[in-house]
N, C-alpha and C. Protein backbone atom coordinates (compact mmCIF):
# COMPACT_ATOMS: atom_id res chain seq x y z
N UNK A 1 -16.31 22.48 -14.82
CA UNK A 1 -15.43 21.54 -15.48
C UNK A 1 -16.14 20.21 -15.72
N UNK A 2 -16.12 19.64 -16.73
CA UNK A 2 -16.55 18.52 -17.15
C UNK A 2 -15.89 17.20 -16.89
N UNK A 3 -16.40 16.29 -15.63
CA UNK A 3 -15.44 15.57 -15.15
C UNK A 3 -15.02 14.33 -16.18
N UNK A 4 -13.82 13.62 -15.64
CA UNK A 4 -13.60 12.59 -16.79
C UNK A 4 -13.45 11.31 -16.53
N UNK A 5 -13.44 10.20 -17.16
CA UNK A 5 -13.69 8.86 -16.37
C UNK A 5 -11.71 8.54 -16.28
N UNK A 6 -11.22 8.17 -15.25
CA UNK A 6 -9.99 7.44 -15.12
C UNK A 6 -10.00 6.02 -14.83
N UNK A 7 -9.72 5.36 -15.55
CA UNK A 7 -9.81 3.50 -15.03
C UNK A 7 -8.56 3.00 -14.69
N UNK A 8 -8.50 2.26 -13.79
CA UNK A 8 -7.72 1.43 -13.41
C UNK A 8 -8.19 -0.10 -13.36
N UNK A 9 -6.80 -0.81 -14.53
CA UNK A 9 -6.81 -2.27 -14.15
C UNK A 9 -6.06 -3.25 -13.15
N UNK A 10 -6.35 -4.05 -12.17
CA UNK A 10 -5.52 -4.32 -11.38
C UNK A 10 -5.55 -6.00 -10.71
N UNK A 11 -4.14 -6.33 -10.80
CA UNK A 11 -4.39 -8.16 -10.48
C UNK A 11 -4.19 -7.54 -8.90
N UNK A 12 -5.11 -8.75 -8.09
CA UNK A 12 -5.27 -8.61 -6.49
C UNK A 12 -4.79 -10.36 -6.34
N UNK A 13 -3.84 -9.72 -5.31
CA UNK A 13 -3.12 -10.64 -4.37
C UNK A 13 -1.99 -11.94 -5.54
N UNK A 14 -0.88 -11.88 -5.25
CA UNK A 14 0.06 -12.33 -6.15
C UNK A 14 1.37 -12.13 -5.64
N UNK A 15 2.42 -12.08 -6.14
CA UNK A 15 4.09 -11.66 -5.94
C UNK A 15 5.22 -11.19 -6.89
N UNK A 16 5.71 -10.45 -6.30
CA UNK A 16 7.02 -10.26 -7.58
C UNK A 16 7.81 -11.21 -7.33
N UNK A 17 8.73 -11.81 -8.56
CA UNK A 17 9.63 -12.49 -8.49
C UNK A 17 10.44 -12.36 -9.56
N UNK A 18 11.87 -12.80 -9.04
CA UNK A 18 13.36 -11.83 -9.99
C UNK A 18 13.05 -13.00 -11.05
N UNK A 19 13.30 -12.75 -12.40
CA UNK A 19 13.65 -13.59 -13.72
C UNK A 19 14.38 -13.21 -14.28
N UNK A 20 15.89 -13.56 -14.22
CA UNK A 20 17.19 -12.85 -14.46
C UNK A 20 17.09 -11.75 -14.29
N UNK A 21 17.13 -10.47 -15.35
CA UNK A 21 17.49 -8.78 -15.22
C UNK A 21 16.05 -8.44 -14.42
N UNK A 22 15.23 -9.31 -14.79
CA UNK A 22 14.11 -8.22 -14.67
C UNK A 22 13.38 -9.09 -13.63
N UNK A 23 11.95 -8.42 -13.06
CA UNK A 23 11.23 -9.05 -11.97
C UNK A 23 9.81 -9.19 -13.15
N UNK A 24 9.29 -9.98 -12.59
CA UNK A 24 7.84 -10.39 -13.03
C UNK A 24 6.60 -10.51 -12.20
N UNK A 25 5.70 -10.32 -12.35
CA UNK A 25 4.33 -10.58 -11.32
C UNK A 25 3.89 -11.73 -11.66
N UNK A 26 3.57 -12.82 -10.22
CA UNK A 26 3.04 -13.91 -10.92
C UNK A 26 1.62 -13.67 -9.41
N UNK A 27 0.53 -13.78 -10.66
CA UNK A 27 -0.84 -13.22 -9.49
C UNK A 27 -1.06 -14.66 -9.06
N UNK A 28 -2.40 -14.78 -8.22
CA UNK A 28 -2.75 -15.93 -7.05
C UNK A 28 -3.96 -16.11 -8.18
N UNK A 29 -4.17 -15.62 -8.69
CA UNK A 29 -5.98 -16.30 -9.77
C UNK A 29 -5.48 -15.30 -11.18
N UNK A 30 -6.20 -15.87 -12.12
CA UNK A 30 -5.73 -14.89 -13.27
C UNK A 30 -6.51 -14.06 -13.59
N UNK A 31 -7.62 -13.50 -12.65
CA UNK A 31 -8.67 -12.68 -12.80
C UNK A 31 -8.25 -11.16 -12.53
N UNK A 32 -8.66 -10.43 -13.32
CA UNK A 32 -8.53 -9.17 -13.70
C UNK A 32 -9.48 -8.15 -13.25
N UNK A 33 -9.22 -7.23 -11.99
CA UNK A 33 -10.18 -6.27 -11.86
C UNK A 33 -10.11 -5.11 -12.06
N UNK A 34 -11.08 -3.98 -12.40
CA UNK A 34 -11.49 -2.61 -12.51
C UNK A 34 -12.08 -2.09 -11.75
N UNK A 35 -11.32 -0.23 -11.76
CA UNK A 35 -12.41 0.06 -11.06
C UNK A 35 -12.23 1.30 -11.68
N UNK A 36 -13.12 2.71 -11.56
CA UNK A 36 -13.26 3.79 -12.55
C UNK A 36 -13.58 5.03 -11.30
N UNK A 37 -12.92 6.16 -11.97
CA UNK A 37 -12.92 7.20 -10.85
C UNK A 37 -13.10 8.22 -11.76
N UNK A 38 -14.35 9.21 -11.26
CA UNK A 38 -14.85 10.29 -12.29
C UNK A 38 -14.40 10.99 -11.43
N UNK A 39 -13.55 12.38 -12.52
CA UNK A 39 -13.28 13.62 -11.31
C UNK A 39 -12.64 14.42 -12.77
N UNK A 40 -12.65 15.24 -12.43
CA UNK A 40 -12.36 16.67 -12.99
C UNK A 40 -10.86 16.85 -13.01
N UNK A 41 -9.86 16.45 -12.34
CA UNK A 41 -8.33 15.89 -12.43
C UNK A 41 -7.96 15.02 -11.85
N UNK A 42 -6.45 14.41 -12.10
CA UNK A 42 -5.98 13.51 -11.71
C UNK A 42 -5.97 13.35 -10.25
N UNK A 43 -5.12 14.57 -9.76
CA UNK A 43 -4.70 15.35 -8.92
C UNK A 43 -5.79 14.67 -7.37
N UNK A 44 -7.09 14.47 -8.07
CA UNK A 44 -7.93 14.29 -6.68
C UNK A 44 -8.14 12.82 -6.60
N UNK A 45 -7.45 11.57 -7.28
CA UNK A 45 -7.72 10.73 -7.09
C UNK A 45 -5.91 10.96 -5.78
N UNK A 46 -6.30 10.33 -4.84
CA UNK A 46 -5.24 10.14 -4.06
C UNK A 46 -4.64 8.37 -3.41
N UNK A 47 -4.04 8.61 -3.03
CA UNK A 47 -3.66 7.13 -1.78
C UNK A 47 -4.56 6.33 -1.10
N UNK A 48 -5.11 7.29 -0.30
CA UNK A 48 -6.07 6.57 0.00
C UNK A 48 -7.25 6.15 -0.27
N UNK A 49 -7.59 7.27 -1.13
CA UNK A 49 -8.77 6.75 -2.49
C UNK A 49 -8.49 5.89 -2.86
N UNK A 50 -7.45 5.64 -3.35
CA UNK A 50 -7.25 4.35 -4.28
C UNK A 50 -7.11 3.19 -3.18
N UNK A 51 -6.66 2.94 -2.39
CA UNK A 51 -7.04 1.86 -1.60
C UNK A 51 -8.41 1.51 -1.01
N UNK A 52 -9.38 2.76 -0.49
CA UNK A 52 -10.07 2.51 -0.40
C UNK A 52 -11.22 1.96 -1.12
N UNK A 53 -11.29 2.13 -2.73
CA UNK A 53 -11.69 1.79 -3.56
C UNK A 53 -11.38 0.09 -3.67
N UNK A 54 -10.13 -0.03 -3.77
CA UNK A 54 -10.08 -1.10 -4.16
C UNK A 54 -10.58 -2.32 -2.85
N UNK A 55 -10.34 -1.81 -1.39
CA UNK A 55 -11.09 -2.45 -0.36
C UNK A 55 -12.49 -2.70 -0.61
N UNK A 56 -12.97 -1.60 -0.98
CA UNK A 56 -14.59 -1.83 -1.87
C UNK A 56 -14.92 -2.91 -2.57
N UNK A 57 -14.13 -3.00 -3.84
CA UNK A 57 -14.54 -3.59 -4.50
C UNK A 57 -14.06 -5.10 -4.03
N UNK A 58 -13.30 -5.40 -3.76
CA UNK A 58 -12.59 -6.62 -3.43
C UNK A 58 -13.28 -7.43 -1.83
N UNK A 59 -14.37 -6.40 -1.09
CA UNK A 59 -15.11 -6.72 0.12
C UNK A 59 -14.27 -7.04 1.18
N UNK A 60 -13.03 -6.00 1.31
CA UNK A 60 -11.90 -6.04 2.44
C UNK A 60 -12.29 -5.11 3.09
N UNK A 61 -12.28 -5.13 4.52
CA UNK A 61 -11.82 -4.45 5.71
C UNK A 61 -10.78 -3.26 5.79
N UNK A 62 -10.81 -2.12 4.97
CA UNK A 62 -9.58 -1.69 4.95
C UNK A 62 -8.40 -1.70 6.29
N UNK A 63 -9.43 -1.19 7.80
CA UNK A 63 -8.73 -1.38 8.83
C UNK A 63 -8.39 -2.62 9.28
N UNK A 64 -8.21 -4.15 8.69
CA UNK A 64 -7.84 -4.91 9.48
C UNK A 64 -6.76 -5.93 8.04
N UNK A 65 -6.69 -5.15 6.95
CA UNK A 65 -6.27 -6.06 6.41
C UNK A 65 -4.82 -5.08 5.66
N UNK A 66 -3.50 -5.24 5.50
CA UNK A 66 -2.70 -4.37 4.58
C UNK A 66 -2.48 -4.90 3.39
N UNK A 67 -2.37 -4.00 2.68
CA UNK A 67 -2.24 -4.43 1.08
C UNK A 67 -0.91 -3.36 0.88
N UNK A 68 0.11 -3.36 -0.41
CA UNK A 68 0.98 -2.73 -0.96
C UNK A 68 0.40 -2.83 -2.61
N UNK A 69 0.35 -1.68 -2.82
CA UNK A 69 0.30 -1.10 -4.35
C UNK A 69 1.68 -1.36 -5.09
N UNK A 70 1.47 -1.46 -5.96
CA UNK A 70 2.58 -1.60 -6.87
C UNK A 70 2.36 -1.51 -8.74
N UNK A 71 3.29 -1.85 -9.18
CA UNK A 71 3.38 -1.80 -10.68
C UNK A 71 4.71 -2.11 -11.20
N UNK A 72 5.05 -2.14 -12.46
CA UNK A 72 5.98 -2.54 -13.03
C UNK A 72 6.39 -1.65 -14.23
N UNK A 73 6.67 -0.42 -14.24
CA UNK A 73 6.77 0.61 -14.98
C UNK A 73 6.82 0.01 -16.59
N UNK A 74 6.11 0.11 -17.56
CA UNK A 74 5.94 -0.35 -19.09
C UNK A 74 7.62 0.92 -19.57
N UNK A 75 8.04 1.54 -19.25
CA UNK A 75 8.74 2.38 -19.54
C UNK A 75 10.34 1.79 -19.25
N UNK A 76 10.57 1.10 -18.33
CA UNK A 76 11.58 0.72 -17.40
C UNK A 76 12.90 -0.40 -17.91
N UNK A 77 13.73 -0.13 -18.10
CA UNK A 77 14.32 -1.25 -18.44
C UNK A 77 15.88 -1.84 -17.84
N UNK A 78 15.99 -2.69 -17.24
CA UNK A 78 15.50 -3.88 -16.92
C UNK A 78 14.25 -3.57 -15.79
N UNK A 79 13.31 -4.44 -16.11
CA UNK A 79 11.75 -4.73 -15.56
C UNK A 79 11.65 -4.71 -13.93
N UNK A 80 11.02 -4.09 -13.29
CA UNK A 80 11.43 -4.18 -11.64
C UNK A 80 10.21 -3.30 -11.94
N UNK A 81 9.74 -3.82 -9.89
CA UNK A 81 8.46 -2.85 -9.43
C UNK A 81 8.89 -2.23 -8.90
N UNK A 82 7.88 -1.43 -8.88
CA UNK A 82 7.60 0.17 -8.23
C UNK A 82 6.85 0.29 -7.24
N UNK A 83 6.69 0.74 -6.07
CA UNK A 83 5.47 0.88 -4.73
C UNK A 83 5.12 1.38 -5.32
N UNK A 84 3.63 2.02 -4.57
CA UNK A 84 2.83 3.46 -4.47
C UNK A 84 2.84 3.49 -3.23
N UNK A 85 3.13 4.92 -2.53
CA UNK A 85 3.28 4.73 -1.30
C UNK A 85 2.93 5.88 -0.56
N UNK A 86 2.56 7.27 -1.32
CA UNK A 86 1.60 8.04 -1.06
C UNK A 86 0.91 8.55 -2.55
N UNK A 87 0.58 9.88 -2.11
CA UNK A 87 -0.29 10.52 -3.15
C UNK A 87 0.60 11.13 -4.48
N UNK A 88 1.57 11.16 -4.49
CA UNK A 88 2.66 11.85 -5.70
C UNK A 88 2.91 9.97 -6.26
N UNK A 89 3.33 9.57 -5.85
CA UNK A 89 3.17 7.86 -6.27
C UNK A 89 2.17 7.63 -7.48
N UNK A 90 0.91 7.52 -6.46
CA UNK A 90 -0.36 7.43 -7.37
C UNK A 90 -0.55 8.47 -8.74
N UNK A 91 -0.30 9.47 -8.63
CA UNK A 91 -0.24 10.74 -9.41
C UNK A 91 1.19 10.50 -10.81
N UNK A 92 2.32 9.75 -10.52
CA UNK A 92 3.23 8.95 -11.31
C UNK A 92 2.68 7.67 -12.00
N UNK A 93 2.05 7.10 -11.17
CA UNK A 93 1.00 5.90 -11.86
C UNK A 93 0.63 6.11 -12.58
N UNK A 94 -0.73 7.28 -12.70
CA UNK A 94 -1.70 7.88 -13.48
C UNK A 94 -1.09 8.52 -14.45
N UNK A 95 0.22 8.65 -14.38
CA UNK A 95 0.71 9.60 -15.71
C UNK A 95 1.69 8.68 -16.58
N UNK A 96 2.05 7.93 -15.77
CA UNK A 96 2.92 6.99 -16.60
C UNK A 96 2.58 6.10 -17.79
N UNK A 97 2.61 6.16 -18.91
CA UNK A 97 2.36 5.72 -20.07
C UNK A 97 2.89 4.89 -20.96
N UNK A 98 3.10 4.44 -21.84
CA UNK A 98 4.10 4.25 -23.07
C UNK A 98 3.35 4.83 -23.77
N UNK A 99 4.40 4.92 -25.43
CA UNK A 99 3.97 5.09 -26.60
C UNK A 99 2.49 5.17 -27.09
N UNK A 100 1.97 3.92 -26.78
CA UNK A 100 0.20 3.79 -27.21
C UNK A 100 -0.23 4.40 -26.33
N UNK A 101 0.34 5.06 -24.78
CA UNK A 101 -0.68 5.50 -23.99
C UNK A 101 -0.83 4.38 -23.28
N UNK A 102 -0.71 3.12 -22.81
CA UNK A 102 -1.48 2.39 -21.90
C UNK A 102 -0.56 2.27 -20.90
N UNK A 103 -1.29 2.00 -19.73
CA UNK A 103 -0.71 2.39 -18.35
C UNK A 103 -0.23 1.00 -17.71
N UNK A 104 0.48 0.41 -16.75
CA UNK A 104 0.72 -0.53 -16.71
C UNK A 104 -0.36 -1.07 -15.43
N UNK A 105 -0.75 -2.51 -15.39
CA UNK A 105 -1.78 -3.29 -14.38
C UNK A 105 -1.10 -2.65 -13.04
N UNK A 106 -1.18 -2.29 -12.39
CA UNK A 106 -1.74 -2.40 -10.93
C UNK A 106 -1.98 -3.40 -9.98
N UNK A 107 -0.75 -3.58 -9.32
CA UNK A 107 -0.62 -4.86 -8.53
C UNK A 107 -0.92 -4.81 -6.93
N UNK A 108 -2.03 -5.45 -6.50
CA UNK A 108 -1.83 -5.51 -5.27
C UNK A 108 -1.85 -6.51 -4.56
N UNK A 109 -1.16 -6.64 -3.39
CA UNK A 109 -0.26 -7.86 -2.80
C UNK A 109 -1.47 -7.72 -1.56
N UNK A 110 -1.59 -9.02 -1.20
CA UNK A 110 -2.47 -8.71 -0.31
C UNK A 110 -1.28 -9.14 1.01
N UNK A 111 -1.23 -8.41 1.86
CA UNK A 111 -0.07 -8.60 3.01
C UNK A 111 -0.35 -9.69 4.17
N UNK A 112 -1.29 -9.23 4.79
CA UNK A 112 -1.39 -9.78 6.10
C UNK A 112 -2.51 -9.28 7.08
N UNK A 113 -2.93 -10.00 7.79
CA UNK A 113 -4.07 -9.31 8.41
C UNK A 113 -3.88 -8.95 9.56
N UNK A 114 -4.17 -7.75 9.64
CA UNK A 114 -3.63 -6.99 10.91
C UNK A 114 -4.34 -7.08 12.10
N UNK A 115 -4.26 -7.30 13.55
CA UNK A 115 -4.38 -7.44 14.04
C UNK A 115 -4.47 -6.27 15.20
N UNK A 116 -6.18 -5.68 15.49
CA UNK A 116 -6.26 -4.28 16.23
C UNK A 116 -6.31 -4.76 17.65
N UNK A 117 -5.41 -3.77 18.35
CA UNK A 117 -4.99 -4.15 19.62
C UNK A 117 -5.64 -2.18 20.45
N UNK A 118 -6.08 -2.47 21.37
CA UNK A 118 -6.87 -1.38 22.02
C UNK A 118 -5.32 -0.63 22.86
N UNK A 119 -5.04 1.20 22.17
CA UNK A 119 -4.40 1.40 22.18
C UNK A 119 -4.17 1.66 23.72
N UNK A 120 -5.09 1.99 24.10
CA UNK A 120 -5.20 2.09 26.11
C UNK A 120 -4.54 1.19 26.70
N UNK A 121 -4.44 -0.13 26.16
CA UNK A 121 -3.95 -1.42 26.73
C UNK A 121 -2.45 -1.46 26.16
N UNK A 122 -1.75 -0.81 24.92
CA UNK A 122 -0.47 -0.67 24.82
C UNK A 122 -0.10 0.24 25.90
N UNK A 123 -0.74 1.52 25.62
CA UNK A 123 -0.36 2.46 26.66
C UNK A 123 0.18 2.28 27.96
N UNK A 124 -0.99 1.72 28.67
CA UNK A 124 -0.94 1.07 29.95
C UNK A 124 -0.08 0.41 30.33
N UNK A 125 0.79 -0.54 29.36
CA UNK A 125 1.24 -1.52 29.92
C UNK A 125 2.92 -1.35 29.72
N UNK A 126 2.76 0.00 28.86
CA UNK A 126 3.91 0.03 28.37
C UNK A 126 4.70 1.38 29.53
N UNK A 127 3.54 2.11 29.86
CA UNK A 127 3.96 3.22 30.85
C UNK A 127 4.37 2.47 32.38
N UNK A 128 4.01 1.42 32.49
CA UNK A 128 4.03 0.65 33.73
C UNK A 128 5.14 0.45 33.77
N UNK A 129 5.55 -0.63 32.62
CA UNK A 129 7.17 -1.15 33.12
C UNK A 129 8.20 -0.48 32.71
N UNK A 130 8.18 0.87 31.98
CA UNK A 130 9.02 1.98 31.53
C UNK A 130 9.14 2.51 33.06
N UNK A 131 8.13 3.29 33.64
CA UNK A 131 8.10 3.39 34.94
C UNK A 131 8.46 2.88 36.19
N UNK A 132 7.70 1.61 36.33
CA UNK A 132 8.61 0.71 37.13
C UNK A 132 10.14 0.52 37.48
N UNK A 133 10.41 0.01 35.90
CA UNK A 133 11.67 -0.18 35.86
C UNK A 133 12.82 0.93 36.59
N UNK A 134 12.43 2.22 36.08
CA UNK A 134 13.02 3.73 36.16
C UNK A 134 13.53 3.37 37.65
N UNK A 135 11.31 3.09 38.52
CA UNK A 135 11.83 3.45 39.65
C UNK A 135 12.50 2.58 40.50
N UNK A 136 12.45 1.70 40.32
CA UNK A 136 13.87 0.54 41.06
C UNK A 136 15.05 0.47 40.43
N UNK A 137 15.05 0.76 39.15
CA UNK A 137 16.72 1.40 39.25
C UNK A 137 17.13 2.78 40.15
N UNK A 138 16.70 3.27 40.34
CA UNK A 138 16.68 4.91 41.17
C UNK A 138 17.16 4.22 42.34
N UNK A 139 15.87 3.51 42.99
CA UNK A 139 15.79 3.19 44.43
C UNK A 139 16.83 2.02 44.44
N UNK A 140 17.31 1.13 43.71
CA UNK A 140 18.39 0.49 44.27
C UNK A 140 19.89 0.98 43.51
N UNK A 141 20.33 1.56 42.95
CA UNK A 141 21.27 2.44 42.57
C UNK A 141 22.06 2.23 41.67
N UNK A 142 21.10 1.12 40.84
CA UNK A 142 22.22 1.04 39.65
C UNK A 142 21.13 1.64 38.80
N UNK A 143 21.91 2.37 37.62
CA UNK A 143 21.72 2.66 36.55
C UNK A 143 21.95 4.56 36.56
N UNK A 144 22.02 4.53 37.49
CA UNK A 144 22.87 5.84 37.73
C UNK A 144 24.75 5.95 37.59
N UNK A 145 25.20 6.57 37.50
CA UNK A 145 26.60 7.19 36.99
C UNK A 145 27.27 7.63 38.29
C-alpha cells in the first residue's frame, strides 16, 4: 500500500469561550502549528500518537505536562467544542470535513503541570492509615454494629 501524507493544523495553548449561541477559541499567541503523519490509513494515526506528536513538536514532557485536544466542528451549528478523548475521537476528527473538504484547527489547551509523585509512597501511606484506622476501631469498639 502506498502510504499517504495526513496533516494536521493546530493552535497550542488558548481557551474556549461562550459568544452568545456559539463558543469561540481565543489562542495565547496567534501562531499556527503543523504536523504530518504518513501511514497507509487513518485508522493508525491514534490518541496517543497524536499527543505524542504534538509533545514533540512543541518540546513538552508528555509525562509531566496535560494537554486536552479539542476542535470546533466546521459542520456544527450553534458553534461549540468537541474533546478528543480517545482513538474513535481522533478517527471523527480526521474524517470530519465540510463541503471544500477542510478539516477544522485543532485546539490544544495546555492544562497544567502535573506533578509525579512515587507510587510506593501513595501506597504506603495510604495502606497505613486505612489499616490503622480499621485496627483501633476493632480494638476499641466503635465502628462495629
Amino acid at each position: 500500500m502506498c502510504p499517504f501524507s495526513t496533516n494536521i493544523h493546530f493552535d497550542y495553548d488558548g481557551h474556549y469561550s461562550k459568544d452568545g449561541d456559539d463558543y469561540e477559541w481565543i489562542p495565547t499567541d496567534a501562531r499556527l502549528y503543523a504536523i504530518s503523519f504518513k501511514t497507509s490509513s487513518l485508522e493508525e494515526i491514534t490518541y496517543s500518537l497524536l499527543k505524542e506528536r504534538i509533545c514533540r513538536k512543541m518540546g513538552i514532557d508528555p509525562f509531566t505536562k496535560r494537554l486536552n485536544l479539542g476542535y470546533i466542528p466546521l459542520v456544527v451549528e450553534p458553534k461549540r467544542q468537541s474533546y478528543i478523548l480517545d482513538d474513535e475521537d481522533v478517527f471523527v476528527y480526521l474524517t470530519s470535513v465540510d463541503r471544500e473538504q477542510r478539516r477544522s484547527i485543532l485546539h490544544v489547551e495546555d492544562i497544567e503541570e502535573l506533578q509525579i509523585v512515587q507510587i510506593t509512597e501513595q501506597l504506603s501511606r495510604v495502606g497505613e492509615s486505612s489499616c490503622s484506622r480499621n485496627y483501633c476501631e476493632r480494638e476499641s469498639g466503635y465502628g462495629e454494629e
